[in-house]
Protein backbone atom coordinates (compact mmCIF):
# COMPACT_ATOMS: atom_id res chain seq x y z
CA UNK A 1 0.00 0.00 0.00
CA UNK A 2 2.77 2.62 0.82
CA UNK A 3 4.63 1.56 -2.55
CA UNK A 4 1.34 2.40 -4.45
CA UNK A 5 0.47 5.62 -2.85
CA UNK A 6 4.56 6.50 -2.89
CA UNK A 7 4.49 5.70 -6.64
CA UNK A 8 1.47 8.13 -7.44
CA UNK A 9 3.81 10.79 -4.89
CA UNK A 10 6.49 10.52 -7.25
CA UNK A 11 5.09 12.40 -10.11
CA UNK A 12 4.89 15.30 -7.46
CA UNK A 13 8.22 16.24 -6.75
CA UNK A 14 9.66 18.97 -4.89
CA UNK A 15 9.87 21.68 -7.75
CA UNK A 16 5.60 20.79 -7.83
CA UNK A 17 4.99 21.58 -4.35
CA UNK A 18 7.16 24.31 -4.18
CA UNK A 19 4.97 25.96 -7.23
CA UNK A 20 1.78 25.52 -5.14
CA UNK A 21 3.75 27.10 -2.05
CA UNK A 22 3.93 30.20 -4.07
CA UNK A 23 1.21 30.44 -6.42
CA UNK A 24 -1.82 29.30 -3.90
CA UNK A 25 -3.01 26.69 -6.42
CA UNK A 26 -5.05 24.07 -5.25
CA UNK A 27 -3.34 20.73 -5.75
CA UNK A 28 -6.29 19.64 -8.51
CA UNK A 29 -4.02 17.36 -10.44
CA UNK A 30 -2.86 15.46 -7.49
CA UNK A 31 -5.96 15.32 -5.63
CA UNK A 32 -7.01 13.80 -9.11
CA UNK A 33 -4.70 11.48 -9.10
CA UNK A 34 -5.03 10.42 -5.76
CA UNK A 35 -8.97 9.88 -7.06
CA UNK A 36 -8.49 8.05 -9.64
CA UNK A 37 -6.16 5.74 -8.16
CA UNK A 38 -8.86 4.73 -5.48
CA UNK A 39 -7.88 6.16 -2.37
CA UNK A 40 -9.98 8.93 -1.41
CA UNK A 41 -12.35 5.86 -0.16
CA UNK A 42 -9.74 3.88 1.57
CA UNK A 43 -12.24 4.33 4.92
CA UNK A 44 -15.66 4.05 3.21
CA UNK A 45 -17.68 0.84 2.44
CA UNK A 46 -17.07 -1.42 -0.37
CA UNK A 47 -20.48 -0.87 -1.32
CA UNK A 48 -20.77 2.25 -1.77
CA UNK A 49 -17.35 2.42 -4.19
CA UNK A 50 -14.84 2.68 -1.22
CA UNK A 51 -11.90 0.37 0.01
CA UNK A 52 -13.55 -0.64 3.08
CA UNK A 53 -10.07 -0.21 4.73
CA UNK A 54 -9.32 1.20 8.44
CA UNK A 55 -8.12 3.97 10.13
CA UNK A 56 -4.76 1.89 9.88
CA UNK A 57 -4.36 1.78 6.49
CA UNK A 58 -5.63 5.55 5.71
CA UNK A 59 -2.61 6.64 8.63
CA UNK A 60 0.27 4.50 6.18
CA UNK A 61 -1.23 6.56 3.21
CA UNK A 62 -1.50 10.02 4.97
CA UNK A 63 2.06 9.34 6.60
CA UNK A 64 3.16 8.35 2.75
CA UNK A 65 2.17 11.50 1.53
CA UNK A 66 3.51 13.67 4.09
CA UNK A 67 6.75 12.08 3.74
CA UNK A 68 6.96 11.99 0.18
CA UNK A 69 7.33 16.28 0.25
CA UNK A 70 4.18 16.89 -0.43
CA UNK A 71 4.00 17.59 3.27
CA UNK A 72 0.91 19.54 4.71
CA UNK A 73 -0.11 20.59 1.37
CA UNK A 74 -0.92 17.37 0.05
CA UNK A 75 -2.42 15.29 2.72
CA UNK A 76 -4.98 19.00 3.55
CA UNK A 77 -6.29 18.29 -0.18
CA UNK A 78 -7.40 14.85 0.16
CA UNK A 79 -7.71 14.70 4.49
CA UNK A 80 -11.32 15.81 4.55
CA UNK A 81 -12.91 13.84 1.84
CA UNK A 82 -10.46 10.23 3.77
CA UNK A 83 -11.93 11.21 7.09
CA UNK A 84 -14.68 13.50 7.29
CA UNK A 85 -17.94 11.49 6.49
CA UNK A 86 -17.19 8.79 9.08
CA UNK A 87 -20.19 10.25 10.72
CA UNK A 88 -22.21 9.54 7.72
CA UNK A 89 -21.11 6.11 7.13
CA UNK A 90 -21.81 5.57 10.74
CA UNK A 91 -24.83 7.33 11.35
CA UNK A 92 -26.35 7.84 7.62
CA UNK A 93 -29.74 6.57 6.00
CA UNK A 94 -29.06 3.91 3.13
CA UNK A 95 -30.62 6.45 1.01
CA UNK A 96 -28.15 9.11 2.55
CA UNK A 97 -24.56 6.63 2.25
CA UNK A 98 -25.89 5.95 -1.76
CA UNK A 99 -26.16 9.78 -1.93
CA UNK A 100 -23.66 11.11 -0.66
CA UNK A 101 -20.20 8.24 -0.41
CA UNK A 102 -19.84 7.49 -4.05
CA UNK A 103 -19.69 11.11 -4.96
CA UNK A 104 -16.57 11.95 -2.34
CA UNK A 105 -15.00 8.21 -3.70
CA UNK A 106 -14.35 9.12 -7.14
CA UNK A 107 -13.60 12.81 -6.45
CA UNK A 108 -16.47 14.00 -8.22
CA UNK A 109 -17.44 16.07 -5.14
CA UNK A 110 -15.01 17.93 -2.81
CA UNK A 111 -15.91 18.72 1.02
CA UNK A 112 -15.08 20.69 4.09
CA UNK A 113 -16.01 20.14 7.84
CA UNK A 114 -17.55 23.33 9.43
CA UNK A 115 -17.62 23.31 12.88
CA UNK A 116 -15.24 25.92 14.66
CA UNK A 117 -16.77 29.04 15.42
CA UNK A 118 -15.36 32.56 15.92
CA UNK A 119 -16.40 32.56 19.24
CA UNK A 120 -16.72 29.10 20.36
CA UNK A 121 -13.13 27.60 19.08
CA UNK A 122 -12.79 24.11 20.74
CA UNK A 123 -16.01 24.77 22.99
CA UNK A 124 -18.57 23.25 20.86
CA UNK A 125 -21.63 23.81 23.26
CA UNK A 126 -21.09 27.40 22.43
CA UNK A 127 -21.73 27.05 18.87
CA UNK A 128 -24.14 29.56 17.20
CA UNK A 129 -24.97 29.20 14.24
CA UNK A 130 -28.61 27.95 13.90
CA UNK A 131 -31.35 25.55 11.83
CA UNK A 132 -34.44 26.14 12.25
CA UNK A 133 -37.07 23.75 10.45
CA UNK A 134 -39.63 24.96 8.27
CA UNK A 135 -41.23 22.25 6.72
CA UNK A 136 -39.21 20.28 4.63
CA UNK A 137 -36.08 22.33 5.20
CA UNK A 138 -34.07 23.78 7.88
CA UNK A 139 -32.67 27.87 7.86
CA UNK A 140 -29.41 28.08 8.46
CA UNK A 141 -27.57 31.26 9.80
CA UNK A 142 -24.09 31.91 11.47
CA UNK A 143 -20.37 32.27 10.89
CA UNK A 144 -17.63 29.26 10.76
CA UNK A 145 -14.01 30.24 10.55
CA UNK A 146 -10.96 28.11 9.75
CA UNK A 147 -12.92 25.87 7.00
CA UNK A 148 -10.47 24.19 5.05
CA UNK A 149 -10.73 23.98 1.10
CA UNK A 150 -13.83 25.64 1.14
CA UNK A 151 -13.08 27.61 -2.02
CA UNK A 152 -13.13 24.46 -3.60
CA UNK A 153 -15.81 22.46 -1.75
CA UNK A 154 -19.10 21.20 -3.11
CA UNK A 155 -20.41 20.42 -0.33
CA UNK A 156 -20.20 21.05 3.58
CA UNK A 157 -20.42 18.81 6.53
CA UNK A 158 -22.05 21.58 9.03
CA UNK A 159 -22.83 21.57 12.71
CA UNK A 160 -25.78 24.23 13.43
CA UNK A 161 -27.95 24.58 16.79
CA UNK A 162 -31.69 23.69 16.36
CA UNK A 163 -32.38 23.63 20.06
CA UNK A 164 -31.12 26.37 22.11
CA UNK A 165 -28.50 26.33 24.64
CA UNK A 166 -29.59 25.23 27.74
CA UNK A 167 -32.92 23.56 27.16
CA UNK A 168 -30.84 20.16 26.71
CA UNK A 169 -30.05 17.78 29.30
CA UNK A 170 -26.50 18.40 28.67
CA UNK A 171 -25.01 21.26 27.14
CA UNK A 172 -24.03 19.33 23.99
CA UNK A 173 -27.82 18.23 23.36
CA UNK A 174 -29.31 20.37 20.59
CA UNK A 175 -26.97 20.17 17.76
CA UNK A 176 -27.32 18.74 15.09
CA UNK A 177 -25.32 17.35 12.38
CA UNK A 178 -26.02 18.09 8.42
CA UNK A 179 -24.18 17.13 4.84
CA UNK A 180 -25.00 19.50 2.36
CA UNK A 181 -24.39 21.53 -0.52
CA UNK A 182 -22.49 24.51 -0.21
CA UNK A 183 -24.45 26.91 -2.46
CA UNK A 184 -22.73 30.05 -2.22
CA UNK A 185 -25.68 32.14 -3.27
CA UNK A 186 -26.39 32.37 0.22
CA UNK A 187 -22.83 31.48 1.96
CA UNK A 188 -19.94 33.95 1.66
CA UNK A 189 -16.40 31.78 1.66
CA UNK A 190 -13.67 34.76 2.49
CA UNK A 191 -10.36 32.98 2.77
CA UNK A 192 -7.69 33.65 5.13
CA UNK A 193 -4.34 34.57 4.30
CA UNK A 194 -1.76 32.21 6.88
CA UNK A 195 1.45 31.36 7.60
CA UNK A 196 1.98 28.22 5.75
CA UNK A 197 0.07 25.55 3.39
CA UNK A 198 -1.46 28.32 1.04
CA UNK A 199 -2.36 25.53 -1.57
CA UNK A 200 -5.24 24.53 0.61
CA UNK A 201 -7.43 27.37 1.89
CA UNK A 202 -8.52 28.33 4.97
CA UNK A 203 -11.42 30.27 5.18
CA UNK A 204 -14.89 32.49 7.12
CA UNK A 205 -17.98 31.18 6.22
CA UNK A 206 -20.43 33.95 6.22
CA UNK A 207 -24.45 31.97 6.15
CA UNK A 208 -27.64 34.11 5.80
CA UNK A 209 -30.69 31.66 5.09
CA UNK A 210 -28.97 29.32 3.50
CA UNK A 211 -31.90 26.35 3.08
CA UNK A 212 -30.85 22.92 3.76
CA UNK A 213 -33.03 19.78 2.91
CA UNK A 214 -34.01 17.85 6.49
CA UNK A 215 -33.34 14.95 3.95
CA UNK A 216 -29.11 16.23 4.31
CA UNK A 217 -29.67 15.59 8.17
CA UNK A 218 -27.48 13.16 9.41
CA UNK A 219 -29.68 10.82 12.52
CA UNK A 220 -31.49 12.34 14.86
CA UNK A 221 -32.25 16.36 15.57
CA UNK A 222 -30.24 17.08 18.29
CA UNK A 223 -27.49 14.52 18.32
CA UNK A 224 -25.14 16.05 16.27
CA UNK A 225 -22.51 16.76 19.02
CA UNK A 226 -22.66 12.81 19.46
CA UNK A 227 -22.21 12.30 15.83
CA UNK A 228 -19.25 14.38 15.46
CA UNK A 229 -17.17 12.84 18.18
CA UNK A 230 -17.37 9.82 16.12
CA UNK A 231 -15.03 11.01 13.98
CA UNK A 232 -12.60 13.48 15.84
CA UNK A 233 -10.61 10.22 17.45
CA UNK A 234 -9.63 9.11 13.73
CA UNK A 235 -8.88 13.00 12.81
CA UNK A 236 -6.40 12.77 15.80
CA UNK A 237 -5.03 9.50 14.29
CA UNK A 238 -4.84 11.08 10.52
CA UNK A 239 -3.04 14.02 11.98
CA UNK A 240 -0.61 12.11 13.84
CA UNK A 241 0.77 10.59 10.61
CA UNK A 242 0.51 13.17 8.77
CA UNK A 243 2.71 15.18 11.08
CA UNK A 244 4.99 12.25 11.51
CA UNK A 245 5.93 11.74 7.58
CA UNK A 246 5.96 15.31 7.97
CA UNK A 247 9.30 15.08 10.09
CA UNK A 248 10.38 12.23 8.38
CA UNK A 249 10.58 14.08 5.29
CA UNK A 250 12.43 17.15 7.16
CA UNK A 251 15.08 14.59 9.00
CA UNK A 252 15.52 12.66 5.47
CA UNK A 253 16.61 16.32 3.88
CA UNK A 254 18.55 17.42 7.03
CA UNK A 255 20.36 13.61 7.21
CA UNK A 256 21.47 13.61 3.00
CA UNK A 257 22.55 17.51 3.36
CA UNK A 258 24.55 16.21 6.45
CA UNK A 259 26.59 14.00 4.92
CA UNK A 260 26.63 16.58 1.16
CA UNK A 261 28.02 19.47 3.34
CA UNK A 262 31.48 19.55 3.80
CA UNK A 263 32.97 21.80 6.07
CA UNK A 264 36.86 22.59 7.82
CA UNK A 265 37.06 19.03 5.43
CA UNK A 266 34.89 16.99 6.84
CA UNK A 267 31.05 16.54 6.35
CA UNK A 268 28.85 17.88 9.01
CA UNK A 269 27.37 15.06 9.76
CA UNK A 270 30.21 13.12 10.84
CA UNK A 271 30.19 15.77 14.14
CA UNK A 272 28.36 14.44 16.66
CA UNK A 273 26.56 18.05 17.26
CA UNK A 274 25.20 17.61 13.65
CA UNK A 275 24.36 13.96 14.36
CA UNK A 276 23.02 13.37 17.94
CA UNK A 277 20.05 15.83 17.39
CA UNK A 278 19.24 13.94 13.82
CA UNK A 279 19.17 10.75 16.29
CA UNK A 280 16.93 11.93 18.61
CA UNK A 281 14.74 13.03 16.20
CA UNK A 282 14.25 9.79 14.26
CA UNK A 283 13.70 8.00 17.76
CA UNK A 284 11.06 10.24 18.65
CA UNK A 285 9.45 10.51 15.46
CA UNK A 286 9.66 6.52 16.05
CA UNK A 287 8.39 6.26 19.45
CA UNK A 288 5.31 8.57 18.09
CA UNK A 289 4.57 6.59 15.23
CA UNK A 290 4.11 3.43 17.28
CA UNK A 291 1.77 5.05 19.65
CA UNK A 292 -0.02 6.35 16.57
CA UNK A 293 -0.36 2.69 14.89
CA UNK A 294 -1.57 1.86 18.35
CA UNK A 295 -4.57 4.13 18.66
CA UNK A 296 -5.84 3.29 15.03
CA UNK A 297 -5.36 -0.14 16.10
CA UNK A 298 -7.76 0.05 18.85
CA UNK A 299 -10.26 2.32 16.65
CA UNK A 300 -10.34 -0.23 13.99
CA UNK A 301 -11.01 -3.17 15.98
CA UNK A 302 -13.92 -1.03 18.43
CA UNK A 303 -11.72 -0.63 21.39
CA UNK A 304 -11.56 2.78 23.68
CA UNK A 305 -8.70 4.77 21.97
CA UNK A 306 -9.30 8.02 23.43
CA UNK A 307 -6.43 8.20 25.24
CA UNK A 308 -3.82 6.85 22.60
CA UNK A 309 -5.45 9.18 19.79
CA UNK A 310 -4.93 12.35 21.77
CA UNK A 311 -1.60 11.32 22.90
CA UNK A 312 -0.14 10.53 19.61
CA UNK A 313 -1.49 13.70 18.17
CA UNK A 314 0.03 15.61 20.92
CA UNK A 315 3.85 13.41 20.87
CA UNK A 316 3.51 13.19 16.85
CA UNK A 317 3.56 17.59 16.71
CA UNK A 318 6.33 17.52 19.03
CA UNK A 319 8.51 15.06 17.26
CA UNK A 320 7.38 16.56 14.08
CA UNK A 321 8.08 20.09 15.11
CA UNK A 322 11.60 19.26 16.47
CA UNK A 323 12.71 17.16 13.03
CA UNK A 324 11.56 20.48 11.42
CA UNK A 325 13.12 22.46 13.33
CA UNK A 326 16.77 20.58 13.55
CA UNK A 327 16.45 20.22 10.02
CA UNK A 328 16.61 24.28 9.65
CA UNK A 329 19.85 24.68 12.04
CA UNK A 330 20.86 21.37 9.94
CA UNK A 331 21.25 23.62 6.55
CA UNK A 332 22.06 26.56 8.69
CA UNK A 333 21.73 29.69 6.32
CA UNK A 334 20.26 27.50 3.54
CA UNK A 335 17.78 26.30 5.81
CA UNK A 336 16.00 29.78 5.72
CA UNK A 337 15.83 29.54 1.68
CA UNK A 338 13.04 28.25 -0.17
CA UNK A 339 14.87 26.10 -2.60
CA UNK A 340 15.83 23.58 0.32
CA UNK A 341 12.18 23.37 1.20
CA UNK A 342 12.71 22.84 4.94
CA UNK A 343 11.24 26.01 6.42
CA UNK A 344 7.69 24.87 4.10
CA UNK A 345 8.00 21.77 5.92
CA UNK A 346 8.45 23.99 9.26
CA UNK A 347 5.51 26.72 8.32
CA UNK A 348 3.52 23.75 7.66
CA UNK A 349 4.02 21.75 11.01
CA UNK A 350 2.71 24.39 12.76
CA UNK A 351 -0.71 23.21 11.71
CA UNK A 352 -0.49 20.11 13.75
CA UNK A 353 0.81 21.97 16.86
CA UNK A 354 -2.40 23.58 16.74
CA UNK A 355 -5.25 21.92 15.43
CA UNK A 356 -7.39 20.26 15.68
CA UNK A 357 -7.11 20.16 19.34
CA UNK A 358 -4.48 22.06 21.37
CA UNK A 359 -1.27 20.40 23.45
CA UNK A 360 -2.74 22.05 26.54
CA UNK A 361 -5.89 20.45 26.03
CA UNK A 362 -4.52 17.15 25.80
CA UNK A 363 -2.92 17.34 28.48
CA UNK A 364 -5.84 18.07 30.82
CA UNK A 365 -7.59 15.17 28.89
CA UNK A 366 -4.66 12.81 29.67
CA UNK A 367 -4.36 14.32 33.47
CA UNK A 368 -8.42 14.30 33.99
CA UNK A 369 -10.14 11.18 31.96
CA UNK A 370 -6.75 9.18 32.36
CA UNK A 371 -4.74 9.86 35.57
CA UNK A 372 -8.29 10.89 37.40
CA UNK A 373 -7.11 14.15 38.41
CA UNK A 374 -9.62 16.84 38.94
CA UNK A 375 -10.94 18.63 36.26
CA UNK A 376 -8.92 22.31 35.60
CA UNK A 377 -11.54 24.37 33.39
């Protein structure tokens, strides 16, 4: 499976990626090929045109990817449409999964996840944005912010309140969950400009009535919130290896300029200040990819992997940060140039540091639900 994906990588080499660095392009032709080759349904049901594969095997091709030099920019392209409607295939009509899957498999339709609020960040209960049923349809009004490849999305997976806050059991009840078209008559997609990745957009949604089908609802009214959470354990996972390949691809460059770079005639790399930090980065990137195989392993086989997601997004940003990072000082001087393409790779690994879920916030989920301490916020 690596060989296959690494094979379609190939015809996407650095000069490629570096283009899309500075033009803003959307990827199309690699997302295409990625398509066409199969693997934008390596998680969905055989039935419905997809691999039926695991979390597993979409981490080996997401870590691929990353590695490969396509880095942040390539796995953001195809991420959404390899993760995203897990809530669907989980919670979705038979009408809904024949609607909506084989669409996303053969990369007919592109999607984004809109969630994240301006005000609400990571505090979902807070959310919003509203749908309220009239008839056959549901009014939708708010603002999302940090929507990924929503300028080029068909279609949205969107989280809107249709009970308000507080008239729930729990704060979470009375959200609920909807896949739908993204008609931008009546939503206004403004994108952001960022630090890094600007081949795959980041944007403000802007909704004013946009009308949504109740036949795009996803389950119940109201158990959205229960939906979503569904999927955020295998986003974890995804992110993980993507941020792993990430600093493999950074140590890979840092290790063959090492040993290119010759210096007071000798190569750097044969001085141990050059070479311990390279070690400890390939041990930790190690160490983080194991604990990443070991949460997908649990998801795939219906076991609590809470725990092992959140830490191996938290220890696969910090090993992946660090291999960036050494790789820089690594090329010295040339490290800061775009030609050597190891500050991309850093720019980019700042997305995993912060999304989708903080360190900090990992950490009070590994001190609170794990050690049993009490809770901080």
């Amino acid at each position: 499976m690596r060989a296959a994906v690494e094979k379609i990588c190939a015809r996407f080499g650095d000069d490629y990626w570096l283009a899309r660095d500075s033009d803003g392009k959307f990827p199309e032709d690699f997302y295409r090929a990625i398509a066409d080759d199969g693997w934008l349904g390596i998680c969905i049901p055989q039935e419905f045109g997809g691999a039926g594969l695991g979390v597993s095997e979409a981490a080996v091709m997401m870590h691929t990817i990353t590695a490969s030099g396509a880095g942040l920019s390539g796995a953001s392209a195809v991420h959404m449409n390899i993760f995203g409607l897990n809530p669907v295939v989980v919670y979705g009509s038979d009408e809904q999964k024949r609607r909506m899957l084989p669409p996303i498999v053969a990369g007919e339709e592109k999607a984004c996840f809109a969630v994240t609020e301006p005000d609400a960040g990571l505090e979902t209960a807070k959310l919003k944005t509203t749908a309220k049923r009239h008839g056959d349809v549901y009014v939708v009004n708010g603002a999302k912010v940090w929507i990924s490849t929503a300028q080029v999305a068909d279609r949205m997976l969107i989280l809107a309140r249709t009970t308000p806050f507080g008239e729930g059991r729990r704060p979470t009840d009375g959200l609920s969950l909807f896949y739908t078209a993204l008609d931008r008559r009546f939503v206004e997609v403004r994108e952001i400009e960022k630090m890094g990745r600007k081949a795959v957009d980041s944007n403000a949604l802007f909704i004013d009535s946009l009308e949504v089908p109740v036949a795009d609802r996803i389950g119940e009214e109201g158990r959205g919130f229960e939906y979503i959470l569904h999927g955020l354990n295998p986003e974890r996972v995804l992110v993980a290896a993507e941020a792993i390949g990430l600093g493999h691809a950074a140590l890979a460059r840092a290790t063959a300029y090492a040993k290119e770079r010759v210096v007071f005639g000798r190569p750097i790399g044969q001085n141990q200040a050059i070479q311990h930090p390279l070690a400890q980065c390939w041990m930790e990137l190690e160490a983080a990819d194991l604990m990443m195989l070991k949460a997908a392993w649990q998801y795939d086989h219906g076991l609590p992997c809470a725990p092992a997601a959140n830490a191996a997004k938290y220890l696969a940003a910090e090993a992946g940060f660090k291999a960036c990072q050494t790789a820089i000082a690594t090329h010295g001087g040339y490290g800061y140039a775009k030609e050597y393409h190891v500050e991309r790779y850093f720019r980019e690994m700042m997305i995993p540091k912060l999304a989708p879920v903080s360190p900090q916030l990992i950490l009070c989920f590994i001190a609170e639900r794990v050690l049993g301490l009490p809770k901080s916020y």
